[in-house]
C-alpha atoms as a PDB file:
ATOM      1  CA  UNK A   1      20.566 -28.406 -31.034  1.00  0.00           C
ATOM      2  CA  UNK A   2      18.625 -26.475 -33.503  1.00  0.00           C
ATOM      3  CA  UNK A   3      15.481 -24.354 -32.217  1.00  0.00           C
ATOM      4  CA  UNK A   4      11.881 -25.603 -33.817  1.00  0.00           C
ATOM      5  CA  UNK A   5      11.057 -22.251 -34.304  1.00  0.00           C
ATOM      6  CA  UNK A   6      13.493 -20.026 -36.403  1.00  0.00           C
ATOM      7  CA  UNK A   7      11.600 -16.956 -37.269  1.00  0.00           C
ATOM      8  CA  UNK A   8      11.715 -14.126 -33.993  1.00  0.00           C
ATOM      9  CA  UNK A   9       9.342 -11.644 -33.827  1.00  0.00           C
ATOM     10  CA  UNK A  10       9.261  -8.503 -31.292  1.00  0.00           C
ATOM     11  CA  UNK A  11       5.833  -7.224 -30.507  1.00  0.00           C
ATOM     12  CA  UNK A  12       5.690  -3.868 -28.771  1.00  0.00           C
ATOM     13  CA  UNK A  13       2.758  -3.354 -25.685  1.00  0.00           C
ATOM     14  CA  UNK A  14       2.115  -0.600 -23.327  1.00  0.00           C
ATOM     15  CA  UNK A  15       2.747  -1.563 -19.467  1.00  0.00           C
ATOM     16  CA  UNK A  16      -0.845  -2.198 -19.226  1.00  0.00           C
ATOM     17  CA  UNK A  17      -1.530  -4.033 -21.832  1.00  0.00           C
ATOM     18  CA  UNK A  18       2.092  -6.387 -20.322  1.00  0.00           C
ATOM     19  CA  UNK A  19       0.688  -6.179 -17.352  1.00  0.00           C
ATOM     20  CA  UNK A  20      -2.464  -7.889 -18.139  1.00  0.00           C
ATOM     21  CA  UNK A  21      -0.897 -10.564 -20.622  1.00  0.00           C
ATOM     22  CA  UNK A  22       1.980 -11.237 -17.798  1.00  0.00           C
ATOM     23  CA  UNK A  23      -1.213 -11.680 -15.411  1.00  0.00           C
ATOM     24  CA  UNK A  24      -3.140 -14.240 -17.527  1.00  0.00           C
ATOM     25  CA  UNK A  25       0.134 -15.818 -18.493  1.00  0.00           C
ATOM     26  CA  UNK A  26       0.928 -16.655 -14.378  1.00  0.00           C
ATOM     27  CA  UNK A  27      -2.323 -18.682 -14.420  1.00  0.00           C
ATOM     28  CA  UNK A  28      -1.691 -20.866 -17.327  1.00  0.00           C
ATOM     29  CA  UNK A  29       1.589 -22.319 -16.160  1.00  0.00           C
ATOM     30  CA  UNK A  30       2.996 -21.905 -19.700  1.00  0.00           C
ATOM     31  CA  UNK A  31       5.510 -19.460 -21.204  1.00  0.00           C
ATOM     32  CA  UNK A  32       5.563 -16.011 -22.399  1.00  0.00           C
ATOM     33  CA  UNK A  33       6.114 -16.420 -25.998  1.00  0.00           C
ATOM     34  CA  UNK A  34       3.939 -19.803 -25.762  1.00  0.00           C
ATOM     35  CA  UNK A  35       1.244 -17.922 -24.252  1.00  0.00           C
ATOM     36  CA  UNK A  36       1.146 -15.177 -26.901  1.00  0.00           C
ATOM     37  CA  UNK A  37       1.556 -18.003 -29.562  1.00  0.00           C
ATOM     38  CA  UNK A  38      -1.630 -19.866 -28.454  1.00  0.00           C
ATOM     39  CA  UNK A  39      -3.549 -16.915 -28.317  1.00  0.00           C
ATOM     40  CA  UNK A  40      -2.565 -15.331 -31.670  1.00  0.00           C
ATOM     41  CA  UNK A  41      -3.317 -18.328 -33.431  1.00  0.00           C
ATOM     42  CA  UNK A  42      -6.448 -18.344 -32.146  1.00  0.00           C
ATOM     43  CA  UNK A  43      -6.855 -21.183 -29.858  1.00  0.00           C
ATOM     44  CA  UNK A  44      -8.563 -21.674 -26.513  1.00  0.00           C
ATOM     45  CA  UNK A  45      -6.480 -21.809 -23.470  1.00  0.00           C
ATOM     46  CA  UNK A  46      -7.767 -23.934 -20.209  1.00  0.00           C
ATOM     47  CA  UNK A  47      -6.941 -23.365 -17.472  1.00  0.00           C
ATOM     48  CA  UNK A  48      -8.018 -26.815 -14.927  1.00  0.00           C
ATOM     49  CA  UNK A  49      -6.781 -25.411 -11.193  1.00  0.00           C
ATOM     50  CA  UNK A  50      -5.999 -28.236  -8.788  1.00  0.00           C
ATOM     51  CA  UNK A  51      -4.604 -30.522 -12.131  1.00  0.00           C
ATOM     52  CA  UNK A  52      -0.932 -30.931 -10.616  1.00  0.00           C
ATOM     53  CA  UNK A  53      -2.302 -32.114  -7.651  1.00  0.00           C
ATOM     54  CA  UNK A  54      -5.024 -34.524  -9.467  1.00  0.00           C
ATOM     55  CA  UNK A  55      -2.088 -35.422 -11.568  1.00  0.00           C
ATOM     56  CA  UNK A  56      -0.127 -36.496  -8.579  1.00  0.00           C
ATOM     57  CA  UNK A  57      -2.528 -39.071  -7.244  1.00  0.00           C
ATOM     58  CA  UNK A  58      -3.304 -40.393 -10.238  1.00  0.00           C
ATOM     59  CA  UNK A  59       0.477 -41.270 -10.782  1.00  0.00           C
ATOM     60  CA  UNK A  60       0.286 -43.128  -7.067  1.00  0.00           C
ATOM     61  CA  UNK A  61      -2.490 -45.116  -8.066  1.00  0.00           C
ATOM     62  CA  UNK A  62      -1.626 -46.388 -11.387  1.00  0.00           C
ATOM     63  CA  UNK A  63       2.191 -46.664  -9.813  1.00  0.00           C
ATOM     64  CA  UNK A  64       0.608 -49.137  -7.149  1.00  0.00           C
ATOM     65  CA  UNK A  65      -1.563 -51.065  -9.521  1.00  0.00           C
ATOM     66  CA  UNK A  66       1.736 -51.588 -11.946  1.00  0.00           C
ATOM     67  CA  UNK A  67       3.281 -52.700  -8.518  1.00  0.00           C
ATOM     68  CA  UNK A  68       0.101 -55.548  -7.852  1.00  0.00           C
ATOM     69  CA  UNK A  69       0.575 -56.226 -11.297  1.00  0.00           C
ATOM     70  CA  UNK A  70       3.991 -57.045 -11.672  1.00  0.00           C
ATOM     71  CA  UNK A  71       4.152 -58.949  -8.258  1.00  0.00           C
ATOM     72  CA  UNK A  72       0.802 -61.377  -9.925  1.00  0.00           C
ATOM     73  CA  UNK A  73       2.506 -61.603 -13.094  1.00  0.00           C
ATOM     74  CA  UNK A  74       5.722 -63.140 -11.455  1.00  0.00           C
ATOM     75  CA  UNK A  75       3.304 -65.324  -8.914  1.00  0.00           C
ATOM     76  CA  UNK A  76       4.860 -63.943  -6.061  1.00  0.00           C
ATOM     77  CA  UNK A  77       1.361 -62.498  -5.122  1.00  0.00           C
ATOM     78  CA  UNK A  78      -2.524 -63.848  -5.361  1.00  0.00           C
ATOM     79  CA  UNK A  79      -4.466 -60.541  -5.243  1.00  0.00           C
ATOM     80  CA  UNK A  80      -6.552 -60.707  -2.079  1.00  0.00           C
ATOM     81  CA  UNK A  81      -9.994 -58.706  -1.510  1.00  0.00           C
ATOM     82  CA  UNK A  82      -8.594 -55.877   1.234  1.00  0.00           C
ATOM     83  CA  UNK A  83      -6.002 -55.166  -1.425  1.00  0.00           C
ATOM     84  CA  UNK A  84      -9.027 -54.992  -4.453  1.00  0.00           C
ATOM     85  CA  UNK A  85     -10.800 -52.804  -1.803  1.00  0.00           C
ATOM     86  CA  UNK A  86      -7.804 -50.511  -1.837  1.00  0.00           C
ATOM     87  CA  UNK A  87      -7.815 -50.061  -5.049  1.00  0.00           C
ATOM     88  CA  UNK A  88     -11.391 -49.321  -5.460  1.00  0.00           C
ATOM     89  CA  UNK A  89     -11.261 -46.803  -2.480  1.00  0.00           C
ATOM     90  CA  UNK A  90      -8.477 -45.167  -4.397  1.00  0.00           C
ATOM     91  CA  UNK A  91     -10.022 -44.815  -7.590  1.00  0.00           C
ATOM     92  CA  UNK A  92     -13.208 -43.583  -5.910  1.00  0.00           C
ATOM     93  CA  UNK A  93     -11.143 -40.725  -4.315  1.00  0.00           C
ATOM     94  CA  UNK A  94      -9.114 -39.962  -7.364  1.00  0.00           C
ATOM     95  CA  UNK A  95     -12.129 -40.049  -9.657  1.00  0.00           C
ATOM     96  CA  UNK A  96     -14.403 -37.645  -7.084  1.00  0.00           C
ATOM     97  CA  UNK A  97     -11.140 -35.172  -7.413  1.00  0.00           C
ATOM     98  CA  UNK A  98     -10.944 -35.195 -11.481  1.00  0.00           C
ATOM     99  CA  UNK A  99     -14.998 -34.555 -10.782  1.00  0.00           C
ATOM    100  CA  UNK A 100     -14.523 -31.571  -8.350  1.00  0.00           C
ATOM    101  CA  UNK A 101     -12.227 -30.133 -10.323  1.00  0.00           C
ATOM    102  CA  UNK A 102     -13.895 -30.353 -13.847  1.00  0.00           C
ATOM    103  CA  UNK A 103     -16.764 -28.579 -11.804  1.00  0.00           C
ATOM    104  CA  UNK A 104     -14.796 -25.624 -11.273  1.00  0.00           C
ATOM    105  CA  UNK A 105     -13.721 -25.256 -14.974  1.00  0.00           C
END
């Protein structure tokens, strides 16, 4: 397998100045050399805190719906109102995360 990037380049810092890139790099859950790539070609790096978790429960709820879905497809189910009300709830909880979160940023 061939790399995508085929030109290396060694960049020389002080401990402080590693220090501090090493720092900001820990909170951006992305590489080293990514990191230093992003930056030098100047664009923005966000940083969302509380995504993997927002992430998570978003993957639950759309990994339920495709399981309602496929069940009324095939007839084997008739969606009933508790189970819509489920639904709702848990798009009303996921939705007031991706909310609180977006607040922090």
């Amino acid at each position: 397998m061939s790399r995508k990037r085929k030109i290396s380049v060694n960049l020389w810092f002080s401990e402080k100045e590693l220090s501090e890139i090493m720092d900001k790099v820990s909170k951006t859950h992305l590489s080293r050399s990514d990191y230093i790539r992003i930056c030098a070609l100047g664009k923005n790096i966000t940083v969302v805190s509380g995504i993997r978790d927002l992430l998570y429960e978003l993957r639950e709820v759309s990994n339920y719906l495709g399981h309602i879905t496929y069940k009324v497809n095939q007839g084997d189910v008739t969606v009933l109102g508790d189970e819509l009300k489920e639904i709702k709830e848990g798009l009303r909880v996921v939705w007031g995360k991706v909310v609180k979160v977006l607040k922090k940023s």
